[in-house]
PDB file of N, CA and C in Angstrom:
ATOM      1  N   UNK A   1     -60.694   4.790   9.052  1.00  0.00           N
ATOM      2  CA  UNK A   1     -59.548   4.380   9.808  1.00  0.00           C
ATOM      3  C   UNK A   1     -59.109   3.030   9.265  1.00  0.00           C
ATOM      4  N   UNK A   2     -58.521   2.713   9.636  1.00  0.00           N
ATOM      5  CA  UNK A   2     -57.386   1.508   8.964  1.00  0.00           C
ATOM      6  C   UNK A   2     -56.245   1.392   9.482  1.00  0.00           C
ATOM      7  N   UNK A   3     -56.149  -0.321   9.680  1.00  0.00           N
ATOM      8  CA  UNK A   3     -54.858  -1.386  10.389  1.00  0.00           C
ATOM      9  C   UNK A   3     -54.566  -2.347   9.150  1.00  0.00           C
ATOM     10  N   UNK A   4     -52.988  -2.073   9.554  1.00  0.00           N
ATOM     11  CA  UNK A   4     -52.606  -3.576   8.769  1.00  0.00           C
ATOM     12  C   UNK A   4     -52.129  -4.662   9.633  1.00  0.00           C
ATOM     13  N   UNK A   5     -52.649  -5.920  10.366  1.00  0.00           N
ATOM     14  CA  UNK A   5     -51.753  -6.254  10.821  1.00  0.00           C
ATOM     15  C   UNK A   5     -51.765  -8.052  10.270  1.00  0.00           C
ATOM     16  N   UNK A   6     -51.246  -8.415  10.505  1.00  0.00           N
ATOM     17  CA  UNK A   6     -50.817 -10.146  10.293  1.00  0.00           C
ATOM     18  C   UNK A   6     -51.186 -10.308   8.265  1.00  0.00           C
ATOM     19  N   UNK A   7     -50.732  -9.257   7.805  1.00  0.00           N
ATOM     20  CA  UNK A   7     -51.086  -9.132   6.142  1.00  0.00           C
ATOM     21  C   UNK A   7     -52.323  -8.976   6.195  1.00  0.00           C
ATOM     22  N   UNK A   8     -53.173  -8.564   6.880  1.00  0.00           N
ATOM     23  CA  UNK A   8     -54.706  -8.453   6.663  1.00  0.00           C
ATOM     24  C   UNK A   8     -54.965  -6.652   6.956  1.00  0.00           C
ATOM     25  N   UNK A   9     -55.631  -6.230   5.844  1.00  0.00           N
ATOM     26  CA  UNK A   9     -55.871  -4.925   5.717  1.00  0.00           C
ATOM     27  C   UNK A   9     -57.170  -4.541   6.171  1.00  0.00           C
ATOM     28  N   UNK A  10     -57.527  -3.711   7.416  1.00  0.00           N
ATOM     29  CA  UNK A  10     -58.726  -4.202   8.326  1.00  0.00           C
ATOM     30  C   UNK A  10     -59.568  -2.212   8.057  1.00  0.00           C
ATOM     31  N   UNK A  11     -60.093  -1.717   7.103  1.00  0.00           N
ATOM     32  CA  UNK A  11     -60.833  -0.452   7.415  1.00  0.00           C
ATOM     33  C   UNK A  11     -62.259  -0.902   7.814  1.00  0.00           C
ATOM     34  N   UNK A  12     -62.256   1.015   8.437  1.00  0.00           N
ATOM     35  CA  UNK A  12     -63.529   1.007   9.243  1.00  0.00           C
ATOM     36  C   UNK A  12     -63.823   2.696   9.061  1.00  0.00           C
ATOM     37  N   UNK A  13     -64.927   3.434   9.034  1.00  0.00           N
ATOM     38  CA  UNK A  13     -65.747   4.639   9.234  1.00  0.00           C
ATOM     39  C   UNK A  13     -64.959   5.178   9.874  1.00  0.00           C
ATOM     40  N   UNK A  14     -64.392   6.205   9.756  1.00  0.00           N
ATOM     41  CA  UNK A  14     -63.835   6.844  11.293  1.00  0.00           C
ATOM     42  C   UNK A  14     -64.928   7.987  11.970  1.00  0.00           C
ATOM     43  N   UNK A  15     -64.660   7.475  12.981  1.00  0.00           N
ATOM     44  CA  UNK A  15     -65.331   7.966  13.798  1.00  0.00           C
ATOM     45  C   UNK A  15     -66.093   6.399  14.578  1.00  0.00           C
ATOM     46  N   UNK A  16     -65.821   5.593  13.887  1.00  0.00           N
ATOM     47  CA  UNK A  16     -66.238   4.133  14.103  1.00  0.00           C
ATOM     48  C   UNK A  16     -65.574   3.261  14.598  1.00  0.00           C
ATOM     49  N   UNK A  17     -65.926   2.078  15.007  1.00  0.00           N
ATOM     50  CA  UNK A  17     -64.996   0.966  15.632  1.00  0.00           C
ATOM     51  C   UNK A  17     -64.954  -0.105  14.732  1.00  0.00           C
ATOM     52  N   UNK A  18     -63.683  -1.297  15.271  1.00  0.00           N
ATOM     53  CA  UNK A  18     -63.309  -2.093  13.978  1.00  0.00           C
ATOM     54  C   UNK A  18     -64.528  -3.307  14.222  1.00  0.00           C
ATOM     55  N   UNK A  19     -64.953  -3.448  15.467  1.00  0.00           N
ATOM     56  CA  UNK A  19     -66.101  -4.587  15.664  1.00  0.00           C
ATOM     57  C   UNK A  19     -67.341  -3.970  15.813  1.00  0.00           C
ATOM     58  N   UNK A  20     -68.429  -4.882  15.869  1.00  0.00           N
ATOM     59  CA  UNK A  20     -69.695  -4.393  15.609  1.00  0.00           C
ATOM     60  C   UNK A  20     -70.390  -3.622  17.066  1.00  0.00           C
ATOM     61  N   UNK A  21     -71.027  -3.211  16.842  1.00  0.00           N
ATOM     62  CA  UNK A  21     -71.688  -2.249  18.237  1.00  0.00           C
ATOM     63  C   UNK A  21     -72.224  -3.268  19.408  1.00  0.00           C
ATOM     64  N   UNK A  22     -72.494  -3.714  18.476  1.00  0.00           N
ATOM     65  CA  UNK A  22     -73.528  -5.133  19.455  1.00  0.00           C
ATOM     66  C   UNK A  22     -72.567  -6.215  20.022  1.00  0.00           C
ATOM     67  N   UNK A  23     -71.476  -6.747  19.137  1.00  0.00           N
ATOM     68  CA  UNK A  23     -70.597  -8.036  19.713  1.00  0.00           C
ATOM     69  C   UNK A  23     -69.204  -7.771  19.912  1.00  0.00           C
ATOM     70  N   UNK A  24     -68.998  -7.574  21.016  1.00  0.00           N
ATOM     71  CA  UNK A  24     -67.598  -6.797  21.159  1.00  0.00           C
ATOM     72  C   UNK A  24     -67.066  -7.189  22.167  1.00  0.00           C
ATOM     73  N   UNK A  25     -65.703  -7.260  22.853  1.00  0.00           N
ATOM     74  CA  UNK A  25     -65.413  -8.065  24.429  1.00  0.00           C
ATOM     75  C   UNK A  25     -65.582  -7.353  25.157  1.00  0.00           C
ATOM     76  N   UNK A  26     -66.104  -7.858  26.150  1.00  0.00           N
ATOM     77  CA  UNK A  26     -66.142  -7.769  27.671  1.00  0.00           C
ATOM     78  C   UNK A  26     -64.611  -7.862  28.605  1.00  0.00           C
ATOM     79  N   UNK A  27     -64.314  -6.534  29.143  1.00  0.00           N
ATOM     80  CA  UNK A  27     -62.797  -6.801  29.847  1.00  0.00           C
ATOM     81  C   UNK A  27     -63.367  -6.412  31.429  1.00  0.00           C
ATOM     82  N   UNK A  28     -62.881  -7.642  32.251  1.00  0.00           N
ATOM     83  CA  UNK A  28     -63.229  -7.760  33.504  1.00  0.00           C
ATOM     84  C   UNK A  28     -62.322  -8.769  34.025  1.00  0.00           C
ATOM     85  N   UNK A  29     -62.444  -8.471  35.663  1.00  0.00           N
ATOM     86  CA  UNK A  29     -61.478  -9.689  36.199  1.00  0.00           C
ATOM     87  C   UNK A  29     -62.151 -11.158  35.720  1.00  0.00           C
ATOM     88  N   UNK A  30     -63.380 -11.799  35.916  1.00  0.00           N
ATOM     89  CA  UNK A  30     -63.645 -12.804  35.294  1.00  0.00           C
ATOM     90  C   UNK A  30     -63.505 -13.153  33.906  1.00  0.00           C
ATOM     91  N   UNK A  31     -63.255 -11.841  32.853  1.00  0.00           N
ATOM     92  CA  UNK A  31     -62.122 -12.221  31.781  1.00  0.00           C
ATOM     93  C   UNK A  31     -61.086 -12.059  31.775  1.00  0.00           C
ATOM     94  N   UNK A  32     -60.334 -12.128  32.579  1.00  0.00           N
ATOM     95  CA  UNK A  32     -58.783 -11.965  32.152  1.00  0.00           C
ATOM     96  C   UNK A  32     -58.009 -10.908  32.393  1.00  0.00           C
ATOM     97  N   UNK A  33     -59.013  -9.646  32.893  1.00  0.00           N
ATOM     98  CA  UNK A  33     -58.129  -8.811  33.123  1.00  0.00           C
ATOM     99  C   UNK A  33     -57.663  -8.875  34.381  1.00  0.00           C
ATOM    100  N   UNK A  34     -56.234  -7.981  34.457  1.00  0.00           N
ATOM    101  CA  UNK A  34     -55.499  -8.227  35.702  1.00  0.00           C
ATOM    102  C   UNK A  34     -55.201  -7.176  36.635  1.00  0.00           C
ATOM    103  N   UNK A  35     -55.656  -6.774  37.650  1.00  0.00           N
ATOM    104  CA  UNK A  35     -55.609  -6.202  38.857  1.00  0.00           C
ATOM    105  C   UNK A  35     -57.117  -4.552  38.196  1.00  0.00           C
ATOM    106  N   UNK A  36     -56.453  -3.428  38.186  1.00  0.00           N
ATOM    107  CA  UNK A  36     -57.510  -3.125  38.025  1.00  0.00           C
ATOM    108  C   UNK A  36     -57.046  -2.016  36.858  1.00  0.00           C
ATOM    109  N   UNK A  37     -58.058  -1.099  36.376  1.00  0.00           N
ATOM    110  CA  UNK A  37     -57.621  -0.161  34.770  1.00  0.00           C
ATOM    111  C   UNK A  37     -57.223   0.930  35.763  1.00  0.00           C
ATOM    112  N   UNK A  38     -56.066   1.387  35.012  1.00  0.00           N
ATOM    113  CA  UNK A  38     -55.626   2.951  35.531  1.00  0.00           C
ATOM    114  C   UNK A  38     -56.098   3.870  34.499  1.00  0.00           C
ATOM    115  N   UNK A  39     -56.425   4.894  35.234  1.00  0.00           N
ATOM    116  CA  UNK A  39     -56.689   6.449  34.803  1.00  0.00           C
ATOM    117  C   UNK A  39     -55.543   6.715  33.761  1.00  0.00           C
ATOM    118  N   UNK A  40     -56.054   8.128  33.056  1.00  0.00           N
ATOM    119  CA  UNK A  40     -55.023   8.723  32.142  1.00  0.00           C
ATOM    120  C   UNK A  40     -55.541   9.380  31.417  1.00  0.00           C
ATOM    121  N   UNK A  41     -54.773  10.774  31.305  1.00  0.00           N
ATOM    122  CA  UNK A  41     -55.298  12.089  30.559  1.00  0.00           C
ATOM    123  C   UNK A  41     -56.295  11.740  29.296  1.00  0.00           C
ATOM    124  N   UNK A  42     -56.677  10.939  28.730  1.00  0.00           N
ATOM    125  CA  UNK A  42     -57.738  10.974  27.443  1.00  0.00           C
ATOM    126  C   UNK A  42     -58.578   9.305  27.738  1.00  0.00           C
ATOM    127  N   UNK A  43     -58.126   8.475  29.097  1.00  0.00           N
ATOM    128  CA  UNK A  43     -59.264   6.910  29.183  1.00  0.00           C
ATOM    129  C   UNK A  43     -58.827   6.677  30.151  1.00  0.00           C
ATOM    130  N   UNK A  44     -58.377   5.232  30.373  1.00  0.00           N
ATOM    131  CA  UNK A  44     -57.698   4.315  30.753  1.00  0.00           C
ATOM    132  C   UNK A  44     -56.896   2.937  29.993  1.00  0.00           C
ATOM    133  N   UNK A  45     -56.341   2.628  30.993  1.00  0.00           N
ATOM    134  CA  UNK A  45     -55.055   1.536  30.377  1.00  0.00           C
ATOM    135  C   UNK A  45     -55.742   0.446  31.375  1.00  0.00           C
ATOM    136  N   UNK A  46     -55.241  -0.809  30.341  1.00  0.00           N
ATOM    137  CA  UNK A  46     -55.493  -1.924  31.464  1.00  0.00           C
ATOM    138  C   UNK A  46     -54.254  -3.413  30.666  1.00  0.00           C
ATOM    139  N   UNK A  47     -54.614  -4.069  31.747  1.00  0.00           N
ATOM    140  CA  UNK A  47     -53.965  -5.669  31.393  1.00  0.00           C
ATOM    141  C   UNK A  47     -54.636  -6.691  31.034  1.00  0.00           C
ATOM    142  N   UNK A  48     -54.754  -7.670  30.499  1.00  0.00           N
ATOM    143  CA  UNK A  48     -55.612  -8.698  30.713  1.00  0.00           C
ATOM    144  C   UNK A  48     -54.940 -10.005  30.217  1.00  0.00           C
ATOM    145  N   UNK A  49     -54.890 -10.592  30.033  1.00  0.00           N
ATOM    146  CA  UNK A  49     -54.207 -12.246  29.800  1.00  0.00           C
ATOM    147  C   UNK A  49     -54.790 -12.088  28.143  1.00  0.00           C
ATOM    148  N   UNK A  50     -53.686 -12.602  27.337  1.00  0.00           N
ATOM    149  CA  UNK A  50     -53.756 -12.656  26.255  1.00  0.00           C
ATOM    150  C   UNK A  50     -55.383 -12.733  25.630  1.00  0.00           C
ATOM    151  N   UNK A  51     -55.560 -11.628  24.522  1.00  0.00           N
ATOM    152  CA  UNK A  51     -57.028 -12.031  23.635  1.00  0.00           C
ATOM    153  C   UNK A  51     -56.644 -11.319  22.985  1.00  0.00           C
ATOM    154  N   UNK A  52     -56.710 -12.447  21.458  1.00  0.00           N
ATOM    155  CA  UNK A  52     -56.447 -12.279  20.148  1.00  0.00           C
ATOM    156  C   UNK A  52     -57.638 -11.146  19.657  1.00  0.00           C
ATOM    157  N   UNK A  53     -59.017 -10.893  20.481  1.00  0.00           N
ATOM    158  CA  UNK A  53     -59.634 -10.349  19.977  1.00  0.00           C
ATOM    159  C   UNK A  53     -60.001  -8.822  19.929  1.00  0.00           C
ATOM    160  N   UNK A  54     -58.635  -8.261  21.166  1.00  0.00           N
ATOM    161  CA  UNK A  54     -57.896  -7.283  21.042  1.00  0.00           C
ATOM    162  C   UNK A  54     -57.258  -6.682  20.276  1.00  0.00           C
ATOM    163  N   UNK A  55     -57.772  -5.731  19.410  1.00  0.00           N
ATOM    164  CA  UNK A  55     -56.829  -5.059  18.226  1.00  0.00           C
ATOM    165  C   UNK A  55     -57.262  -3.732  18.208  1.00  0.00           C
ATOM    166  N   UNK A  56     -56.095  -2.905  17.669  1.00  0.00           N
ATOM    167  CA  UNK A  56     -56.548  -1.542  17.179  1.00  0.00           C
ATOM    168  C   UNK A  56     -57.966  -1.189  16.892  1.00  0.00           C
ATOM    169  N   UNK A  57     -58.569  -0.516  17.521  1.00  0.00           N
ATOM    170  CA  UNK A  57     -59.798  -0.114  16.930  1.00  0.00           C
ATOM    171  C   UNK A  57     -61.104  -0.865  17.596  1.00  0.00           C
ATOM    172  N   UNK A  58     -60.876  -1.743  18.096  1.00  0.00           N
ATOM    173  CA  UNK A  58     -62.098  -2.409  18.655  1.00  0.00           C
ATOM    174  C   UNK A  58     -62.471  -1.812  20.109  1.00  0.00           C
ATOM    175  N   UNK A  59     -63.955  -1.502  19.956  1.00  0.00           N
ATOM    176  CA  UNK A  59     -65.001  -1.332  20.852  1.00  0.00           C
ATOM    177  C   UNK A  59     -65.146  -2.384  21.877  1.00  0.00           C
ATOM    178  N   UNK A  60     -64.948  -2.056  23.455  1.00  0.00           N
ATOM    179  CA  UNK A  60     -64.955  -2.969  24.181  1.00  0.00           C
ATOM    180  C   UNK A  60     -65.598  -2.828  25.212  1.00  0.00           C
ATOM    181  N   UNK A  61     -66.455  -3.447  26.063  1.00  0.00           N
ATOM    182  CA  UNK A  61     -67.252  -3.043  27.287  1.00  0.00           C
ATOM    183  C   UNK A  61     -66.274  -3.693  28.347  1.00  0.00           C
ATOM    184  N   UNK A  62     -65.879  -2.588  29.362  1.00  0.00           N
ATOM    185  CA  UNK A  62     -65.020  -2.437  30.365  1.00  0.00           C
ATOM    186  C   UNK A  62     -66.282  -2.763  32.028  1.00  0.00           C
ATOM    187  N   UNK A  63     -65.763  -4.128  33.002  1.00  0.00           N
ATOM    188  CA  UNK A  63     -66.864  -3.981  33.429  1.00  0.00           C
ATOM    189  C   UNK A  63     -65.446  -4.437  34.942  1.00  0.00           C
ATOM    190  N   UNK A  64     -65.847  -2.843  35.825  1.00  0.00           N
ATOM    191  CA  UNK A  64     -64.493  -3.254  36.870  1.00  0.00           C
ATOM    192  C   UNK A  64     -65.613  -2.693  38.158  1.00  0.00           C
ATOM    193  N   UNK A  65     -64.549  -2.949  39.470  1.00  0.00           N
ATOM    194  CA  UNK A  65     -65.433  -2.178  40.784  1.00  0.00           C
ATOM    195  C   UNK A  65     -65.042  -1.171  40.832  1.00  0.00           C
ATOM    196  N   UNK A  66     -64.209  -0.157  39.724  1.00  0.00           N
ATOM    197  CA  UNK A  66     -64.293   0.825  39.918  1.00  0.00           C
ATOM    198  C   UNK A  66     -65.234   1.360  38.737  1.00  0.00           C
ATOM    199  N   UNK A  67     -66.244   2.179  39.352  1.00  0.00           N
ATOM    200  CA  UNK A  67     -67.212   2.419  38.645  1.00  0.00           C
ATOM    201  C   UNK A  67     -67.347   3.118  37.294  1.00  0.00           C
ATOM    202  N   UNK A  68     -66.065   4.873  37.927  1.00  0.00           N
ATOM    203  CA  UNK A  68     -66.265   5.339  36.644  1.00  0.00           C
ATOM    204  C   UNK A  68     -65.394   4.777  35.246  1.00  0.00           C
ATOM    205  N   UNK A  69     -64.943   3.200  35.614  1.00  0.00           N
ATOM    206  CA  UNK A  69     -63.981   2.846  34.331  1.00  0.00           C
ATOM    207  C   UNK A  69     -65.063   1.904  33.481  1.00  0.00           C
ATOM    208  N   UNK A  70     -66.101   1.988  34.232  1.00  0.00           N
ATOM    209  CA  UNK A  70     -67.348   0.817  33.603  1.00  0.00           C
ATOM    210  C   UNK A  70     -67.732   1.842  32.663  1.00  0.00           C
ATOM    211  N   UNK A  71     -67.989   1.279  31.149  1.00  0.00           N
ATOM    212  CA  UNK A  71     -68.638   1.369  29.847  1.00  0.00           C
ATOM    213  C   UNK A  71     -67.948   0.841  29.017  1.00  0.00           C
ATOM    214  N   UNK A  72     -68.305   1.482  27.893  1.00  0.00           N
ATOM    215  CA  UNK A  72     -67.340   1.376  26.545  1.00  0.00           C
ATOM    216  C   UNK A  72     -66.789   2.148  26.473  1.00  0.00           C
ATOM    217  N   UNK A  73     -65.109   1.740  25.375  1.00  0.00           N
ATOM    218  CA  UNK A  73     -64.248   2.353  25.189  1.00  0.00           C
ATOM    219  C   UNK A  73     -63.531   1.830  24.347  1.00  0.00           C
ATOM    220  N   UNK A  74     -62.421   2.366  23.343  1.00  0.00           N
ATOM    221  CA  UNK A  74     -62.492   1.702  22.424  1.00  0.00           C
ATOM    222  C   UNK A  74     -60.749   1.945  22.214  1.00  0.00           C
ATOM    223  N   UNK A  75     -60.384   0.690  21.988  1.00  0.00           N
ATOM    224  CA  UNK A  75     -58.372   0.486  21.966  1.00  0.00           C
ATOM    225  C   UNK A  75     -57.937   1.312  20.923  1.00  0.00           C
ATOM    226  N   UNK A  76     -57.251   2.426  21.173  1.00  0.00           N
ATOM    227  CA  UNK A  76     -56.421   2.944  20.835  1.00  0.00           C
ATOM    228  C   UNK A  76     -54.680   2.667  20.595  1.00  0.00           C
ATOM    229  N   UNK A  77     -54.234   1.964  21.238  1.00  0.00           N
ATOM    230  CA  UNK A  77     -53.004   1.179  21.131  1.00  0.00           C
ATOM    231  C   UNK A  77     -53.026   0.032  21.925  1.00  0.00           C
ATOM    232  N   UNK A  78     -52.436  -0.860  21.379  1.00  0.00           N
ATOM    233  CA  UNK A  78     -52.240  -2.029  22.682  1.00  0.00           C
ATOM    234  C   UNK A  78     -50.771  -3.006  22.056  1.00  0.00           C
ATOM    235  N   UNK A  79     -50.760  -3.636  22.610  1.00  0.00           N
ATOM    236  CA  UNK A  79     -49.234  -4.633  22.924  1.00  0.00           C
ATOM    237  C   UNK A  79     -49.631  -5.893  23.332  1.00  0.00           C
ATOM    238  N   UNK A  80     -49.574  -6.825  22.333  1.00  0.00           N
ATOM    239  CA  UNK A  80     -49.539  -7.932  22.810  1.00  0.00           C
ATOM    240  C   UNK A  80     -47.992  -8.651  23.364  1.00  0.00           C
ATOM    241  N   UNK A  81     -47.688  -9.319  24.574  1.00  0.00           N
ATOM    242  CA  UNK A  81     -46.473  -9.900  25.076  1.00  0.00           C
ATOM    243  C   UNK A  81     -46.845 -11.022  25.466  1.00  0.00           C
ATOM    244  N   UNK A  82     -46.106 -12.023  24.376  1.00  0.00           N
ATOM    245  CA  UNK A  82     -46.200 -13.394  24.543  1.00  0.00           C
ATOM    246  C   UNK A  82     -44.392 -13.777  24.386  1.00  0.00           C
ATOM    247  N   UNK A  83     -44.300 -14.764  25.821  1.00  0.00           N
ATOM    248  CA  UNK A  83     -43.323 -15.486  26.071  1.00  0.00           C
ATOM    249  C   UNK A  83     -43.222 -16.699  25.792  1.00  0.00           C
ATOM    250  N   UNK A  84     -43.206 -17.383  24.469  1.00  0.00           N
ATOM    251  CA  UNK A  84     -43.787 -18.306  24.455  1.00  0.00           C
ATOM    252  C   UNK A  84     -42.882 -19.537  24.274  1.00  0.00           C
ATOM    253  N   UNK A  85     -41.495 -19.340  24.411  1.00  0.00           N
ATOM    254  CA  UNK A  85     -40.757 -19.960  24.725  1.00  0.00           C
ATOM    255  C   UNK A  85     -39.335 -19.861  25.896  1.00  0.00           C
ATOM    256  N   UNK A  86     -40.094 -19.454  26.964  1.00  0.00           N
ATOM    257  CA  UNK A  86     -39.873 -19.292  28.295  1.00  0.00           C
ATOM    258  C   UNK A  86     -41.323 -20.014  29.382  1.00  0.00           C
ATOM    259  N   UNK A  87     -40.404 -20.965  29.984  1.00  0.00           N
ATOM    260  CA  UNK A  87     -41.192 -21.569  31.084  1.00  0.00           C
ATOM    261  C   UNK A  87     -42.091 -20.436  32.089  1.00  0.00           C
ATOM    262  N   UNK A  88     -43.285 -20.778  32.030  1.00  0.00           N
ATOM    263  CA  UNK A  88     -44.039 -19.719  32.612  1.00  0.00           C
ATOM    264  C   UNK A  88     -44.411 -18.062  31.809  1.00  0.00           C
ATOM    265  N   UNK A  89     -43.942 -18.112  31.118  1.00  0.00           N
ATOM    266  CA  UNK A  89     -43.595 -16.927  30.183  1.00  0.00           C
ATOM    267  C   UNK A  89     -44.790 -16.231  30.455  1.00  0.00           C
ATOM    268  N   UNK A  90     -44.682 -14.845  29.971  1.00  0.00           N
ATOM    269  CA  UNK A  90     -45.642 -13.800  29.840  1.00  0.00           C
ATOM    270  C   UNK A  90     -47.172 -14.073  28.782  1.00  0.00           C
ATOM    271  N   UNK A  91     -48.187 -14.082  28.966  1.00  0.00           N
ATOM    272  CA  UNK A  91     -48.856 -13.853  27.876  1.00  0.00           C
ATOM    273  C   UNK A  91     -50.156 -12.937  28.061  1.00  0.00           C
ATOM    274  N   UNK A  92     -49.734 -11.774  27.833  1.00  0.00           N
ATOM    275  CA  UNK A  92     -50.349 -10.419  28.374  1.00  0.00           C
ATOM    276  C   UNK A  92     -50.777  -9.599  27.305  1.00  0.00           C
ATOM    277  N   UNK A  93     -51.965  -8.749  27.087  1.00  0.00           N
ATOM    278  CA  UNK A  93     -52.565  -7.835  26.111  1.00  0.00           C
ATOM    279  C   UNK A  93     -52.362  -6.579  27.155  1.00  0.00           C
ATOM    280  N   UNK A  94     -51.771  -5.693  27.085  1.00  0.00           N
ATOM    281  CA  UNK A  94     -51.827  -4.350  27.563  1.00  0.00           C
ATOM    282  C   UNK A  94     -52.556  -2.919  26.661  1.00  0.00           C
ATOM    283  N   UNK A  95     -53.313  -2.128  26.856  1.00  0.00           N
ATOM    284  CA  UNK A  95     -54.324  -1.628  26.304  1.00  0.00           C
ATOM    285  C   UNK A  95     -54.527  -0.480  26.564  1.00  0.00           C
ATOM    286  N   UNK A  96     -54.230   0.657  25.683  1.00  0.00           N
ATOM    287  CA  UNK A  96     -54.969   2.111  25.828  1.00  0.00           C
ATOM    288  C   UNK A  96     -56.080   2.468  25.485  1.00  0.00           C
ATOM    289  N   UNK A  97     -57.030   2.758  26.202  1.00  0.00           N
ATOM    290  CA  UNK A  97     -58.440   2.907  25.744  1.00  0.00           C
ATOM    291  C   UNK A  97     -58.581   4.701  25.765  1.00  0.00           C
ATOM    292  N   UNK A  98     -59.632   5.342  25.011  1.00  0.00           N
ATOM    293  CA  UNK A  98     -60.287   5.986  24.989  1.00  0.00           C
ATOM    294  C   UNK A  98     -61.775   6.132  25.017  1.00  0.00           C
ATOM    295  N   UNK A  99     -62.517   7.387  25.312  1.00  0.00           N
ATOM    296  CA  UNK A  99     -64.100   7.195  25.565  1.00  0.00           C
ATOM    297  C   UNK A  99     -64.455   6.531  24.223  1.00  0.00           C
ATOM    298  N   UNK A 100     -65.496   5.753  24.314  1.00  0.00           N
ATOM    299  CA  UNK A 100     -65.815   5.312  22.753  1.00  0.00           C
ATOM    300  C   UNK A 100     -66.548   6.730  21.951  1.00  0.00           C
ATOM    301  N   UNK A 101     -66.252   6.613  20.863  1.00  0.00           N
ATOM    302  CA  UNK A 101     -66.937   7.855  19.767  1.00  0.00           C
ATOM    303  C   UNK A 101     -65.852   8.844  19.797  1.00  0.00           C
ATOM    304  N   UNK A 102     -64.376   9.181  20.175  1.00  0.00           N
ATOM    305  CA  UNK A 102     -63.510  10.064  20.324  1.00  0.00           C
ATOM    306  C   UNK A 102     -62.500  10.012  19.769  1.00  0.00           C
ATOM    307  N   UNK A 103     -62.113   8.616  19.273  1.00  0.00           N
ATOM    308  CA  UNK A 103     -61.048   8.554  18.656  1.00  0.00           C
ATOM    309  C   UNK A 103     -61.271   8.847  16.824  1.00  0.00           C
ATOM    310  N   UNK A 104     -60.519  10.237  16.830  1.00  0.00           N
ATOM    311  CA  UNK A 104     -60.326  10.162  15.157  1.00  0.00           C
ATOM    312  C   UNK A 104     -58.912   9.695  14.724  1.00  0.00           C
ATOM    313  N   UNK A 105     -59.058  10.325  13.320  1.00  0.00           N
ATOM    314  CA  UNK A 105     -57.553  10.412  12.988  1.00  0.00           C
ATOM    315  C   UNK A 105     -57.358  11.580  12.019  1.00  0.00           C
ATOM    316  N   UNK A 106     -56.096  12.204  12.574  1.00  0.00           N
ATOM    317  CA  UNK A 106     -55.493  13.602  11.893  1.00  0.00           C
ATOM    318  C   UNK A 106     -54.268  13.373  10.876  1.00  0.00           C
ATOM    319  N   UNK A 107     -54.958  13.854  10.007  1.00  0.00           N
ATOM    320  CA  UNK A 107     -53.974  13.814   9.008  1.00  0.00           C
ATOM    321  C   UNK A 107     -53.425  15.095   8.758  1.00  0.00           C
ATOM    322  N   UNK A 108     -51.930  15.075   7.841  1.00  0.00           N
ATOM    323  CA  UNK A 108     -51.707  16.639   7.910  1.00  0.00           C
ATOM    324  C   UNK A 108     -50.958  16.334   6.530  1.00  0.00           C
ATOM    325  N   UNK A 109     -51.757  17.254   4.967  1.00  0.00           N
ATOM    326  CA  UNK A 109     -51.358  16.846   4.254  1.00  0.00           C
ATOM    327  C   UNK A 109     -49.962  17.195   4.019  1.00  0.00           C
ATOM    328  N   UNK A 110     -49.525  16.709   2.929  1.00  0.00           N
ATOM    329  CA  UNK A 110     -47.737  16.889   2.695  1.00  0.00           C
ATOM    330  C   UNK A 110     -46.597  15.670   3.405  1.00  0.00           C
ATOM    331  N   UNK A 111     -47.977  15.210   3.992  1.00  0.00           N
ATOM    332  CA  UNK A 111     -46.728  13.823   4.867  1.00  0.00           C
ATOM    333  C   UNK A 111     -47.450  12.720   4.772  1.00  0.00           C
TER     334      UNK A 111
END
């Protein structure tokens, strides 16, 4: 698997994550996340206050009071929204997760 983002060309194993098994973030209300993860046909989605250490592909331990959203899971898309020249402005990571170990990638040759 493979990201390009900020000119930096980032591969990884697929079937693998872009950070290591062992050191990976923690998303919880005492980090940053905001209100609580919603459900959704293949994980959950969540919010959290800006972290750069949010990217495609990274393995993350999800730790909420709702129980079955506690483990790992690993970002499948996310959006960073920074307002950063607006008073008070936005500065939000929004996040699609999947179970960790599920995300491949399909290719279909000819395209």
């Amino acid at each position: 698997m493979y990201d390009v983002s900020n000119g930096t060309l980032a591969i990884w194993p697929n079937g693998s994550y872009r950070t290591s098994q062992t050191n990976y973030p923690v998303i919880s209300t005492a980090a940053g996340m905001v209100k609580y993860p919603q459900y959704t046909s293949v994980g959950v989605n969540f919010r959290s206050l800006y972290n750069p250490k949010l990217l495609y592909g990274t393995l993350i331990n999800m730790q909420s009071s709702l129980q079955p959203a506690c483990g790992k899971w690993v970002i499948y898309n996310m959006v960073h929204s920074l307002e950063a020249n607006v008073p008070h402005g936005s500065w939000f990571t929004d996040a699609n997760c999947c179970v960790a170990g599920t995300l491949t990638v399909v290719t279909n040759a000819g395209y």
